[in-house]
C-alpha atoms as a PDB file:
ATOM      1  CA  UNK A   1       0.000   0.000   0.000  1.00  0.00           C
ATOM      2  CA  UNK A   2       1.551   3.615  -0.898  1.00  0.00           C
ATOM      3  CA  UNK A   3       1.276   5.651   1.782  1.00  0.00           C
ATOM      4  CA  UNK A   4       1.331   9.410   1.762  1.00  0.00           C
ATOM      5  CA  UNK A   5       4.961  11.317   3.269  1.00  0.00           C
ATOM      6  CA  UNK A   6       4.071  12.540   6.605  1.00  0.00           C
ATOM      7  CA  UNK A   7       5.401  15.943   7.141  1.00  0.00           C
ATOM      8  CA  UNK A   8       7.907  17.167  10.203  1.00  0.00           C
ATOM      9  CA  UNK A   9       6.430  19.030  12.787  1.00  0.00           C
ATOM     10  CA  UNK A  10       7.985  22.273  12.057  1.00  0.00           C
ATOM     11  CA  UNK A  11       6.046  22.115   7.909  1.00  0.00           C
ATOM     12  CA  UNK A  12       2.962  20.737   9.505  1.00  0.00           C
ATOM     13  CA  UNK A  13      -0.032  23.777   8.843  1.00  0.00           C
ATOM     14  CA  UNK A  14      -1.002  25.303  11.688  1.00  0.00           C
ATOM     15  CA  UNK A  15      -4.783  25.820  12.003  1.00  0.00           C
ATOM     16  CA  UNK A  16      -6.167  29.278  11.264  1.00  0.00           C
ATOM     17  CA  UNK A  17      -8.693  29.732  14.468  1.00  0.00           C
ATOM     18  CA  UNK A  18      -8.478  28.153  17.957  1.00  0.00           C
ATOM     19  CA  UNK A  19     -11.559  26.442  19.191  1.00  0.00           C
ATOM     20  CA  UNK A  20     -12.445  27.621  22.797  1.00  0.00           C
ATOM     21  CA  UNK A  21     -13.232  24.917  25.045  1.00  0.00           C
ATOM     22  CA  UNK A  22     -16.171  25.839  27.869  1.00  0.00           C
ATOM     23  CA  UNK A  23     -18.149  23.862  29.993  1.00  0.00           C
ATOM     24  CA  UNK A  24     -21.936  23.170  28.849  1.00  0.00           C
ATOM     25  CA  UNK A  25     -24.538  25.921  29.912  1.00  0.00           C
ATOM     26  CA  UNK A  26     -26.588  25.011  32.636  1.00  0.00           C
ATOM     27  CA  UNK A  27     -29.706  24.828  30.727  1.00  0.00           C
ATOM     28  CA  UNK A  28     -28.285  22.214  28.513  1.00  0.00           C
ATOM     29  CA  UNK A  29     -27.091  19.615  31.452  1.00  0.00           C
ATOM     30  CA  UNK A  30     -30.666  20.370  32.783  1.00  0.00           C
ATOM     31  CA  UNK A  31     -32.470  19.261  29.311  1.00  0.00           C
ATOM     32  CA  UNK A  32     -30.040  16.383  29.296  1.00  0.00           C
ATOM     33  CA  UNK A  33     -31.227  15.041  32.481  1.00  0.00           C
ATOM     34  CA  UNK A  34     -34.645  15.576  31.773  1.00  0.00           C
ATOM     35  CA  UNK A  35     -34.198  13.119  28.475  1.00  0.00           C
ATOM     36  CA  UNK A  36     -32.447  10.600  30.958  1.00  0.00           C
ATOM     37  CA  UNK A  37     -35.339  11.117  33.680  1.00  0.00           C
ATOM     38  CA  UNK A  38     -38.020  10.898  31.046  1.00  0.00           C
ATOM     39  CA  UNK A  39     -36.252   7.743  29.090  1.00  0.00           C
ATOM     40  CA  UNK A  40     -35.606   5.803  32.553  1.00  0.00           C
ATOM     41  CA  UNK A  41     -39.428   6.931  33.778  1.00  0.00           C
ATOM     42  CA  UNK A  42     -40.952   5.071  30.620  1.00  0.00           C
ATOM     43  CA  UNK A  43     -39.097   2.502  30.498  1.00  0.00           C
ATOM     44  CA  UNK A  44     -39.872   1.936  34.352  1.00  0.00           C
ATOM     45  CA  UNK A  45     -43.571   2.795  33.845  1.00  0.00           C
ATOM     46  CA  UNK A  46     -43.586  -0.128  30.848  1.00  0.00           C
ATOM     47  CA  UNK A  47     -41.846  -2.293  33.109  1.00  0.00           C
ATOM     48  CA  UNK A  48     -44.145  -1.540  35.885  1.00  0.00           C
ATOM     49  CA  UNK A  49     -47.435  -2.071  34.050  1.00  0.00           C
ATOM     50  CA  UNK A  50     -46.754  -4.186  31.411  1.00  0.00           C
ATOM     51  CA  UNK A  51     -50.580  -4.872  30.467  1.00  0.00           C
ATOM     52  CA  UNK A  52     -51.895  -1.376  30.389  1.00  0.00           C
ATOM     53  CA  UNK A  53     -51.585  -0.840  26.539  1.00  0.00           C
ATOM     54  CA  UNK A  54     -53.561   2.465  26.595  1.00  0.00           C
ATOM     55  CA  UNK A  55     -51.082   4.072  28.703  1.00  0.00           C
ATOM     56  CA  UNK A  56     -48.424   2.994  26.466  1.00  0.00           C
ATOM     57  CA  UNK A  57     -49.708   4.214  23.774  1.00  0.00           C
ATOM     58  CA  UNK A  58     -50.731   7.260  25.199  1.00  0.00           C
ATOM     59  CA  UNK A  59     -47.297   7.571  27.215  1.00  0.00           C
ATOM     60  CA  UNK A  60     -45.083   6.609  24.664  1.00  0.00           C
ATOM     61  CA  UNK A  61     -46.378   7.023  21.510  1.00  0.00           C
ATOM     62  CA  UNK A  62     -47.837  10.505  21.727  1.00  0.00           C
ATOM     63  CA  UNK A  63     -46.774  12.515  25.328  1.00  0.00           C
ATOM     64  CA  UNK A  64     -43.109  11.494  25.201  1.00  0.00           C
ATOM     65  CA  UNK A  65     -42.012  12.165  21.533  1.00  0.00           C
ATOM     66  CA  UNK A  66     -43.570  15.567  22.322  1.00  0.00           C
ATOM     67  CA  UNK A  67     -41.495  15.982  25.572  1.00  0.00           C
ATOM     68  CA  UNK A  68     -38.554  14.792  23.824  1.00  0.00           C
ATOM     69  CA  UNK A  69     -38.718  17.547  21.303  1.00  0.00           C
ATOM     70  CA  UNK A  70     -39.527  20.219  24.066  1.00  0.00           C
ATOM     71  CA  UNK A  71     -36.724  19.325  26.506  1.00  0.00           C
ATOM     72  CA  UNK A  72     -34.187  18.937  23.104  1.00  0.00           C
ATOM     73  CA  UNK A  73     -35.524  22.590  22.073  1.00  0.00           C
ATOM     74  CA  UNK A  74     -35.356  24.127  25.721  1.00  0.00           C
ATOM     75  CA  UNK A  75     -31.855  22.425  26.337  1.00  0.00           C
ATOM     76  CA  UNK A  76     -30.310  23.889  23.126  1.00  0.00           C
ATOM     77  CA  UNK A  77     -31.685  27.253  23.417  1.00  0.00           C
ATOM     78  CA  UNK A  78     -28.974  30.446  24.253  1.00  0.00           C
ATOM     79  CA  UNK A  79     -29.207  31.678  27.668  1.00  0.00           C
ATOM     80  CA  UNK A  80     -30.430  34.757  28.358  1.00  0.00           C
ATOM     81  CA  UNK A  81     -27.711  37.273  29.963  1.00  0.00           C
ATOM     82  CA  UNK A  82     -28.446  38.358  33.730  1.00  0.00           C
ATOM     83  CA  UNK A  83     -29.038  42.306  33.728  1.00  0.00           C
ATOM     84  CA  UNK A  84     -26.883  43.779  35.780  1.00  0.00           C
ATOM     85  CA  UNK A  85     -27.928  47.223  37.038  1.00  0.00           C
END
């Protein structure tokens, strides 16, 4: 196999922009939760009551895809800035 000449350190491109590293806003740790709460909740609740099939479809068919896509929406929303006065 040919393999391509790998290039010393000191020729090697160095990358235009820096990428800042921060920690995850608090909103989106608190929508990522929610998704484990909600995912471990159903799956309990199935487990739980395994012949109620109207709550399951109810549950999981229609409430939870709807809270998934609320908690993914809420979690990935910008912050608002605090006013300070």
């Amino acid at each position: 196999m040919h393999q391509a000449p790998i290039a010393p350190a000191s020729e090697a491109p160095s990358p235009a922009t820096t990428i800042d590293v921060t920690a995850l806003p608090d909103r989106s740790l608190w929508g990522v939760a929610g998704l484990v709460v909600l995912t471990v909740g159903s799956l309990g609740l199935a487990w739980r009551f395994p012949d109620a099939t109207l709550m399951h479809f109810l549950w999981v068919a229609q409430a939870v895809p709807v809270l998934y896509f609320f908690l993914a929406w809420w979690g990935t929303r910008p912050s608002r800035p605090h006013d300070v006065s």
